[in-house]
Protein backbone atom coordinates (compact mmCIF):
# COMPACT_ATOMS: atom_id res chain seq x y z
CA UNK A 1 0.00 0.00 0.00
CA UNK A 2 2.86 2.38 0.70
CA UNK A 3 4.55 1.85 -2.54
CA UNK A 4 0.90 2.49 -4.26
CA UNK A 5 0.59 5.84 -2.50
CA UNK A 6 3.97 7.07 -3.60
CA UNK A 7 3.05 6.46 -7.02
CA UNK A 8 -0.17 8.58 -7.32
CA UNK A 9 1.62 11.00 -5.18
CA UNK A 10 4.17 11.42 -7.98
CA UNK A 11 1.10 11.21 -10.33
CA UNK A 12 -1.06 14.43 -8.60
CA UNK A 13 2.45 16.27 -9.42
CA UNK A 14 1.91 16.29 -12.95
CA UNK A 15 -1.22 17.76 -12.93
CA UNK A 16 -1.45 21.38 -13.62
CA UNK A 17 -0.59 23.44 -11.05
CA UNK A 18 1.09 21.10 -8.74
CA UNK A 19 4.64 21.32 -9.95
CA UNK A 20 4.68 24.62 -9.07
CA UNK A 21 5.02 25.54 -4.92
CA UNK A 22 1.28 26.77 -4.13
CA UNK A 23 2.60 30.01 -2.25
CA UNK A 24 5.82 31.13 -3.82
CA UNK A 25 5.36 29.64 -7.39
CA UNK A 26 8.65 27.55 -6.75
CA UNK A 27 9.12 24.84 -9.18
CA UNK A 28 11.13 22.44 -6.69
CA UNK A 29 7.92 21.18 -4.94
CA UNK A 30 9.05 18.45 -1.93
CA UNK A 31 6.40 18.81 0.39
CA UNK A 32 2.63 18.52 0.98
CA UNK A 33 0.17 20.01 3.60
CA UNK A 34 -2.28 17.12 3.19
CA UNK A 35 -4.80 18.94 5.23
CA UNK A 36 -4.89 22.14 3.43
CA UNK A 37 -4.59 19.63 0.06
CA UNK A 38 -1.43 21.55 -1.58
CA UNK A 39 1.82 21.05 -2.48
CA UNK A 40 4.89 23.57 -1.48
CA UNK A 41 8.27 24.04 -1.72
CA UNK A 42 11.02 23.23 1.14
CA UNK A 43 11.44 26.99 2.14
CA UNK A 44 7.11 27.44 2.60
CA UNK A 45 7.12 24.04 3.70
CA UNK A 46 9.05 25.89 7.20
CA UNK A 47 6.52 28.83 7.19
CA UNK A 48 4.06 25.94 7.40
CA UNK A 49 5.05 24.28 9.98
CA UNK A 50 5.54 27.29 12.01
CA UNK A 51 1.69 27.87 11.36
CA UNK A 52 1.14 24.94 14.05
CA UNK A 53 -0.47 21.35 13.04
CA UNK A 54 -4.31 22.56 13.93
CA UNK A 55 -3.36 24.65 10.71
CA UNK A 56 -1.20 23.30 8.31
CA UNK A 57 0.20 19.22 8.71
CA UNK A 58 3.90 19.36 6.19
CA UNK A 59 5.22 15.60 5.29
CA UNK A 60 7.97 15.15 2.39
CA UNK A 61 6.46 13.33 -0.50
CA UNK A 62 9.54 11.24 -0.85
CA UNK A 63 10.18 10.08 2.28
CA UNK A 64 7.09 10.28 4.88
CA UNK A 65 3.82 7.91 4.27
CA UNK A 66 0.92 8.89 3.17
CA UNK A 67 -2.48 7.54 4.63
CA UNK A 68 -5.18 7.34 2.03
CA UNK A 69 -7.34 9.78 3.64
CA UNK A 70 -4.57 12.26 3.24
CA UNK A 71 -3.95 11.22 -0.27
CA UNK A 72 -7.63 11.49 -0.86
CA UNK A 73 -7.32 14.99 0.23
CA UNK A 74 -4.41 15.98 -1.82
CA UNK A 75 -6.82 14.12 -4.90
CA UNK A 76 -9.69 16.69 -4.10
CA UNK A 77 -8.05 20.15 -3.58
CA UNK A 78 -4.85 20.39 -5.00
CA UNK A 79 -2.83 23.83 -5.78
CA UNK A 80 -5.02 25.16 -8.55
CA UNK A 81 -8.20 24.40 -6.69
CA UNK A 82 -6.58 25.96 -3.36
CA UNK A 83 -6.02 29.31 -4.81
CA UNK A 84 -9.90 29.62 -5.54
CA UNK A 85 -10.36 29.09 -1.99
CA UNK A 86 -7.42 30.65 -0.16
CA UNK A 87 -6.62 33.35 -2.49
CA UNK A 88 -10.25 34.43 -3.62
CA UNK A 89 -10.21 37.93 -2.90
CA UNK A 90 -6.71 38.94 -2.89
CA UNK A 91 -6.95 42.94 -3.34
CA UNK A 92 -5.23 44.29 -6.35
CA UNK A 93 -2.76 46.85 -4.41
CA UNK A 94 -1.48 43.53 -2.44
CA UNK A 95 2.35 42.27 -3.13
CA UNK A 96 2.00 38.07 -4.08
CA UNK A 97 5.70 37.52 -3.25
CA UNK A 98 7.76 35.38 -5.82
CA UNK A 99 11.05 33.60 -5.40
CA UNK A 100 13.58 35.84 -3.81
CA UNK A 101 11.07 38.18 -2.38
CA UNK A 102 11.74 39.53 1.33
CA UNK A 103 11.15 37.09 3.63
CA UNK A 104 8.77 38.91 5.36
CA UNK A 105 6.34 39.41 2.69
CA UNK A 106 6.69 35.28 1.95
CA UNK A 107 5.62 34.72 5.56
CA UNK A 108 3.06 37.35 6.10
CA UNK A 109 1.19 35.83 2.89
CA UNK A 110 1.26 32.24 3.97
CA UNK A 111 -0.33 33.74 7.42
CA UNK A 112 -3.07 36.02 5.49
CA UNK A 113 -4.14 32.75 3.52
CA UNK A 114 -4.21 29.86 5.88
CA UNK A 115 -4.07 31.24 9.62
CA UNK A 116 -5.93 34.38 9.20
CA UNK A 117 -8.28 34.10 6.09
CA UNK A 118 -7.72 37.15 4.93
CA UNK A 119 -8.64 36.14 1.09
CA UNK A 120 -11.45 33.44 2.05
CA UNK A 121 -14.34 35.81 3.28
CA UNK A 122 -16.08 38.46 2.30
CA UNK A 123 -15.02 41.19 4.36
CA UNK A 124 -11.79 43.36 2.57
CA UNK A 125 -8.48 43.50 4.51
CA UNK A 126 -8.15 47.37 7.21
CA UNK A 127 -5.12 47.95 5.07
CA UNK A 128 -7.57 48.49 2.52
CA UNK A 129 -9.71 51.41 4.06
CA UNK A 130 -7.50 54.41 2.91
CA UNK A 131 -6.81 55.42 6.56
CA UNK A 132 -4.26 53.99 9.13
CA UNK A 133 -2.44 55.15 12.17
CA UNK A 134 -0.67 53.94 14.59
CA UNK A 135 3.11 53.67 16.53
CA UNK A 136 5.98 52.78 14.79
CA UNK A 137 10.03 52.62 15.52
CA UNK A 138 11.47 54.92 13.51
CA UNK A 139 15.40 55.55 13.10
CA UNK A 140 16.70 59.40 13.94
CA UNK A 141 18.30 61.21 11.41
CA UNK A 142 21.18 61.45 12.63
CA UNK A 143 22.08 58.58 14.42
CA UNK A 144 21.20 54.27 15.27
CA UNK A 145 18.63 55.23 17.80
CA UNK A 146 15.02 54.52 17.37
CA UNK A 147 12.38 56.37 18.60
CA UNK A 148 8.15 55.55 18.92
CA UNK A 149 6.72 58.10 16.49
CA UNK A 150 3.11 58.48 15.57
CA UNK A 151 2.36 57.78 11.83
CA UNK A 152 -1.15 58.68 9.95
CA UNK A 153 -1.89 57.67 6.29
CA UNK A 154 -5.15 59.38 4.78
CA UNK A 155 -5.93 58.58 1.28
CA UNK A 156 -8.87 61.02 1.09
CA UNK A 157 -5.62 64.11 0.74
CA UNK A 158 -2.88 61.94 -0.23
CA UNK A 159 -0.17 62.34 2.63
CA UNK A 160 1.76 60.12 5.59
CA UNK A 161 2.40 62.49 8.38
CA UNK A 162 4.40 61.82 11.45
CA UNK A 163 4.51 63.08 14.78
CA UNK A 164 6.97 64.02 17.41
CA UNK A 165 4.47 64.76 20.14
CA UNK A 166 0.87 63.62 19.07
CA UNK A 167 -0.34 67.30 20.41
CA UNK A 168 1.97 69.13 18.00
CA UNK A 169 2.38 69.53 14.34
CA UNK A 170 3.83 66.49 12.22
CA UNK A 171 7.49 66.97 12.13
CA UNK A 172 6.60 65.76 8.50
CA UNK A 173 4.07 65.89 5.62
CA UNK A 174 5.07 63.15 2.78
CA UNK A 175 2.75 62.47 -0.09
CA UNK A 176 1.60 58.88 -0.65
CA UNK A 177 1.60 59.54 -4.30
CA UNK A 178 5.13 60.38 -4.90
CA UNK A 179 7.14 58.60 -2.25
CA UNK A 180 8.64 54.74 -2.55
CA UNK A 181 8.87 52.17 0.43
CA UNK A 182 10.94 48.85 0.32
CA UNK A 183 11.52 46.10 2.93
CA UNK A 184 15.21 47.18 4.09
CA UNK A 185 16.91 43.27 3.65
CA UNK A 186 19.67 43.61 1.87
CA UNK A 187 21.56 45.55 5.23
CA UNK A 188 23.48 43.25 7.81
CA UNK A 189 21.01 42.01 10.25
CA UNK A 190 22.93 43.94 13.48
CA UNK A 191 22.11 46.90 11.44
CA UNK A 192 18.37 46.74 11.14
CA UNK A 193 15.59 45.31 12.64
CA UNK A 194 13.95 42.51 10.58
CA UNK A 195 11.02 44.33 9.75
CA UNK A 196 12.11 47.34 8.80
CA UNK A 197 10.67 49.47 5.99
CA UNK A 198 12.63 51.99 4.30
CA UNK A 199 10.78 55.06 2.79
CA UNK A 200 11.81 57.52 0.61
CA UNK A 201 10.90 60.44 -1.07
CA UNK A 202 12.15 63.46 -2.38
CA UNK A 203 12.53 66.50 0.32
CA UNK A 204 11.88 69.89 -0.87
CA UNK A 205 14.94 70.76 -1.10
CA UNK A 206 15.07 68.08 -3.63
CA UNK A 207 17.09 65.89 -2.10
CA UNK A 208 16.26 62.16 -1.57
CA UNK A 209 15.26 61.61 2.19
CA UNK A 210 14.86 58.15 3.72
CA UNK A 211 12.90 57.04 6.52
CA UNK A 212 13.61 53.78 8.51
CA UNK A 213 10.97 52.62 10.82
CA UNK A 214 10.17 48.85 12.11
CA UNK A 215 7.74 47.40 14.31
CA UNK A 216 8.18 44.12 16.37
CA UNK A 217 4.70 42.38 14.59
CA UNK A 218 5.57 41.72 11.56
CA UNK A 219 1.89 41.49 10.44
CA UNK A 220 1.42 45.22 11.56
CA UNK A 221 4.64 46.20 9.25
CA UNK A 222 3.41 44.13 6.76
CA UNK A 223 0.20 46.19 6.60
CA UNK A 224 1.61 49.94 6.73
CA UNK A 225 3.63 48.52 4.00
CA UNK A 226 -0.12 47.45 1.67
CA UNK A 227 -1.72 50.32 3.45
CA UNK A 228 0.47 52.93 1.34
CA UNK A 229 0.35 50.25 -2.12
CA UNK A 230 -3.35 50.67 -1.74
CA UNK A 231 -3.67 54.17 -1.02
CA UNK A 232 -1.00 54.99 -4.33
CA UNK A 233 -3.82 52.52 -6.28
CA UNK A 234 -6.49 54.41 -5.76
CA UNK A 235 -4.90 57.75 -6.27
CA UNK A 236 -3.06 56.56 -9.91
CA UNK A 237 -6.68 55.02 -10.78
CA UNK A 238 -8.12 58.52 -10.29
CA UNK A 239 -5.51 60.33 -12.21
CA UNK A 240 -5.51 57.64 -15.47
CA UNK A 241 -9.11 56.81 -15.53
CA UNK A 242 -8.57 55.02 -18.71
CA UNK A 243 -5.48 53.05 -17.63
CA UNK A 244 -5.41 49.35 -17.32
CA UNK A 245 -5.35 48.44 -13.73
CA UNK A 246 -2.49 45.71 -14.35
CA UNK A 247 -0.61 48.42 -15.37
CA UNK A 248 -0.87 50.73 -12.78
CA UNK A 249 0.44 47.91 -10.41
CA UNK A 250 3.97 48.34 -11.48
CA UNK A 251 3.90 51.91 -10.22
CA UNK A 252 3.16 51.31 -6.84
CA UNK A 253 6.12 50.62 -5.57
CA UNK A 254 9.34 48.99 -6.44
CA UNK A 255 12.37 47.59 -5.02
CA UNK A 256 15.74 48.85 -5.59
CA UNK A 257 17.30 47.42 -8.74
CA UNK A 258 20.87 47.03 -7.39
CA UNK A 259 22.17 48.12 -4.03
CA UNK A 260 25.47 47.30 -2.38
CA UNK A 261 28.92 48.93 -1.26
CA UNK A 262 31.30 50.02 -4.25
CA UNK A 263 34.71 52.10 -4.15
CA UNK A 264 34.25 55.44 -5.61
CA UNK A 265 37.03 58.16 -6.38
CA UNK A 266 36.06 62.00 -6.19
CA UNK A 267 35.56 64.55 -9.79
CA UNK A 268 39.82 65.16 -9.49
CA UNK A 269 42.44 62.71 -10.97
CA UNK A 270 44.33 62.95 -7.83
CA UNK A 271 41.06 62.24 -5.57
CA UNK A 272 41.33 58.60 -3.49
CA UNK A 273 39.11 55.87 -3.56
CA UNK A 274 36.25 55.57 -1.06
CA UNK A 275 33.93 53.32 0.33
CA UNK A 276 30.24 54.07 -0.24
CA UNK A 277 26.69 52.48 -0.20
CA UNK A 278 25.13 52.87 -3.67
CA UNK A 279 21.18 52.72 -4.31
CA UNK A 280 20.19 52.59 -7.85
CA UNK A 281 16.29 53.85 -7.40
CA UNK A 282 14.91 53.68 -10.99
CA UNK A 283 16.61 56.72 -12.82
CA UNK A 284 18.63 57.95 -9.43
CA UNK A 285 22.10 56.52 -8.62
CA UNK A 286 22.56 57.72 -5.24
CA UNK A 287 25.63 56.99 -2.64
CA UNK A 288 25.46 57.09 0.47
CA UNK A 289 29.07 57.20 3.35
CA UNK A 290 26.49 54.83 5.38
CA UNK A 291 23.51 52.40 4.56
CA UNK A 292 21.55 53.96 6.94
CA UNK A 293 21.88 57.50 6.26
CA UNK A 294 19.17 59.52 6.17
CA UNK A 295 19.92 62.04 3.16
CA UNK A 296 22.74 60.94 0.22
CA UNK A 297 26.15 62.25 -0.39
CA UNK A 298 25.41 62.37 -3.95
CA UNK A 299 22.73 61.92 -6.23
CA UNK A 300 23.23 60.82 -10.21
CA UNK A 301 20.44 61.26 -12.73
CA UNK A 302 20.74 58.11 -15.47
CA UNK A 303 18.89 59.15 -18.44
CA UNK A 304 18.81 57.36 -21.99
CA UNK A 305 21.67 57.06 -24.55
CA UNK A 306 19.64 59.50 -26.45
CA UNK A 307 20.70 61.82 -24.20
CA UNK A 308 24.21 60.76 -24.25
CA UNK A 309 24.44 58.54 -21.27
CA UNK A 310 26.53 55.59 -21.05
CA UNK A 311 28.13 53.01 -19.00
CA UNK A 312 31.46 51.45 -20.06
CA UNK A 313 34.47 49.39 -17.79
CA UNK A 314 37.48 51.08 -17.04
CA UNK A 315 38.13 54.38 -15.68
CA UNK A 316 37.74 57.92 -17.40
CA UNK A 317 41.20 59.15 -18.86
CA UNK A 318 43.77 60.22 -16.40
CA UNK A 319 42.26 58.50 -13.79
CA UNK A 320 43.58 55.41 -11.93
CA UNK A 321 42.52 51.90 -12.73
CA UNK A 322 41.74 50.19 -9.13
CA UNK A 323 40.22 46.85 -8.99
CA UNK A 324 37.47 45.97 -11.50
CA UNK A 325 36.64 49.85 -12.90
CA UNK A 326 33.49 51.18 -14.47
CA UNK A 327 32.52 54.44 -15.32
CA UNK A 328 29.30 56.41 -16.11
CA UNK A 329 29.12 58.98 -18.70
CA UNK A 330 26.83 61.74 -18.13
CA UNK A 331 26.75 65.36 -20.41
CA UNK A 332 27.98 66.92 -16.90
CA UNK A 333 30.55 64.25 -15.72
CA UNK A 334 32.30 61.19 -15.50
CA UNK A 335 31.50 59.10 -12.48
CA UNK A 336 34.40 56.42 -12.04
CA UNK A 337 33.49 53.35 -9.84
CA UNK A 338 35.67 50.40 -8.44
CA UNK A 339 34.29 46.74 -7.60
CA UNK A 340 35.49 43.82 -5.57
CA UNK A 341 34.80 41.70 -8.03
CA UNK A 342 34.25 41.17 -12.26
CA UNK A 343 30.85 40.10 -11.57
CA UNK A 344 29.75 42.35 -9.32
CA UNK A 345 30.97 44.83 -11.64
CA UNK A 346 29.24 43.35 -14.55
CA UNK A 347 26.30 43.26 -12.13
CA UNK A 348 25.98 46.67 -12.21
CA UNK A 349 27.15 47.98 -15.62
CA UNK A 350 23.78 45.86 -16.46
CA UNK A 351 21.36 47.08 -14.48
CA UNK A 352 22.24 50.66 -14.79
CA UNK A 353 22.43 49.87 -18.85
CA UNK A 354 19.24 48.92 -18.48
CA UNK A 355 18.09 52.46 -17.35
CA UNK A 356 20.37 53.59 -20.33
CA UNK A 357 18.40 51.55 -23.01
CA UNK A 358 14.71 53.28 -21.63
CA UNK A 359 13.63 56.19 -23.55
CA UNK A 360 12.86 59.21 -20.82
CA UNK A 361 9.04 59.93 -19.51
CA UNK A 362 7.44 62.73 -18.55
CA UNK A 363 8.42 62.21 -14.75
CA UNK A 364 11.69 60.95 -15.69
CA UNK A 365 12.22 64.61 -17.19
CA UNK A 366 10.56 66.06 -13.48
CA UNK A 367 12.43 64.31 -12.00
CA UNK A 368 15.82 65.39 -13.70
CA UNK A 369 15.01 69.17 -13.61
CA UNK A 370 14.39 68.58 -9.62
CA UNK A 371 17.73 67.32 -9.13
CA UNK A 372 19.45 70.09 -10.78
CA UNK A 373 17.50 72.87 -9.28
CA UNK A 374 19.28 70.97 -6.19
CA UNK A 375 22.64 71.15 -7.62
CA UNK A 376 22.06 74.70 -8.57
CA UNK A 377 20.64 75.73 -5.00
CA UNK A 378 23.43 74.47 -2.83
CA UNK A 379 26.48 75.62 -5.60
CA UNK A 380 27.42 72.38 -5.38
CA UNK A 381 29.13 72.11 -8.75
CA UNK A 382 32.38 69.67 -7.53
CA UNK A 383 29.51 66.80 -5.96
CA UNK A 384 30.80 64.55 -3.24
CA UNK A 385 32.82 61.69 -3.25
């Protein structure tokens, strides 16, 4: 009997759907929760378990038995019949993680579908309301220590304030609609908390200014962080009546292309290399003297190679050649980076390319005009190393 149930096990993998991990999309499926009827990969197979049994019951389909009522099971739900149940009412403004998502948003979405239901009924998520408030850890600017502020998102006028003293003025105004928030996961872990969010947004003076706040329930960080995808929904769905909805997903928010530490050497031939964190935010190549800074030492604009923008290895002439070179070619100046490695390098002659090979839009050309009005404002015409 236990050499018949490994066989149709193998068989219910090669129906649709099944191959693929029911929560991450992973194509590596090795285990089953033969209660909830799905199949998963080894990595949700551990968010699983940590659901508790009265939830979700993991065996390996290799090497644990199956009993035939938990075969049966797996025979009448499956991972393309699961998602009509468990994933019903997703809303649209809500990140499905894929493979190599944060973490965080992996775990969170395995809890919304099977431990708190949030897709089953018929009742839409809070983070959907257009109005949340509530305490959150958030980093000062200039220094490591965190501080409870009080944070407010209102759709109805499009801003995220937060407070100092809740009987005062916000110490800040942002706009939903123009600012970006990511999960901050690519730091060391003594240098963040695990759920931290960072936001950003440009200050008015025009300068990129990040936030870094955290809260100790993941769910609750989680939520700020769909509370402001929904909010930016709604507002975009206003503005482009006529736009496809799918569409106006990819502008909600997005994740930093390529981050990571790179030497860079000042505008002067003679100028040393130095050690800085580098963000490349869409069409903005910032660097940073620490990950965690609050404002950059230096911002870059990328624009197309119709605009004579370019990214080649090596160093601009004069210059010396240290480690694995690249430089980028703007009609102001020659930026010359160092890498600790050829691939990291090539890592991130691509992904800035990439921005090369898009034709400028109508923010993209905002946003370029803002960042030299910043230049221009603090005479800054020799820009930080």
């Amino acid at each position: 009997m236990a050499y018949q149930n490994e066989k149709i096990i193998l068989e219910l993998l090669k129906i649709e759907g099944n191959s693929e991990c029911a929560d991450c999309g992973r194509k590596d499926v090795e285990y089953a929760s033969y209660n909830l009827g799905v199949f998963v990969c080894a990595t949700c197979s551990q968010i699983h378990r940590s659901l508790g049994t009265h939830i979700s019951k993991i065996k390996h389909i290799n090497l644990d038995y199956f009993e035939d009522s938990q075969i049966k099971n797996l025979m009448d739900i499956g991972n393309k019949k699961s998602k009509l149940i468990y994933e019903k009412r997703i809303p649209a403004c809500y990140r499905i993680p894929k493979i190599n998502d944060p973490q965080i948003l992996l775990e969170q979405f395995i809890r919304a579908k099977y431990e708190r239901r949030e897709f089953s009924g018929n009742q839409m998520p809070s983070y959907t309301s257009g109005k949340m408030e509530g305490f959150l850890m958030k980093k000062g600017k200039d220094d490591n220590k965190y501080f409870p502020r009080k944070f407010t998102l209102n759709e109805a006028d499009d801003t995220l304030r937060y407070f100092v003293r809740e009987d005062r003025n916000p110490k800040a105004v942002l706009r939903i609609s123009e600012l970006n928030v990511t999960f901050a996961t690519q730091f060391k872990k003594d240098l963040v908390h695990k759920n931290t969010l960072q936001i950003s947004y440009l200050s008015p003076s025009n300068s990129t200014r990040h936030l870094f706040v955290y809260h100790d329930d993941p769910e609750v960080i989680v939520n700020w962080y769909n509370s402001i995808r929904c909010s930016k929904l709604h507002y975009l769905q206003i503005a482009y009546p006529h736009a496809n909805e799918s569409d106006l997903i990819g502008l909600l928010t997005h994740d930093f292309a390529k981050e990571g530490y790179l030497m860079k050497t000042g505008p002067r031939p003679s100028d040393a290399y130095r050690r800085r964190w580098l963000t490349l935010d869409d069409r903005k190549l910032s660097y940073f003297i620490d990950p965690l800074d609050s404002f950059p030492k230096g911002e870059i604009f990328i624009g197309s190679s119709n605009e004579h923008y370019s990214v080649r290895p090596g160093v601009a002439e004069d210059f010396r050649d240290e480690g694995f070179t690249f430089s980028v070619f703007t009609p102001e100046r020659i930026y010359n980076f160092s890498a600790s490695s050829a691939e990291l390098r090539n890592e991130w002659m691509n992904e800035i390319q990439k921005v090369i090979n898009r034709p400028l839009s109508t923010s993209d050309i905002a946003l370029c005009a803002r960042l030299i009005r910043k230049r221009y404002a603090t005479m800054n015409f020799l820009p930080g190393r």
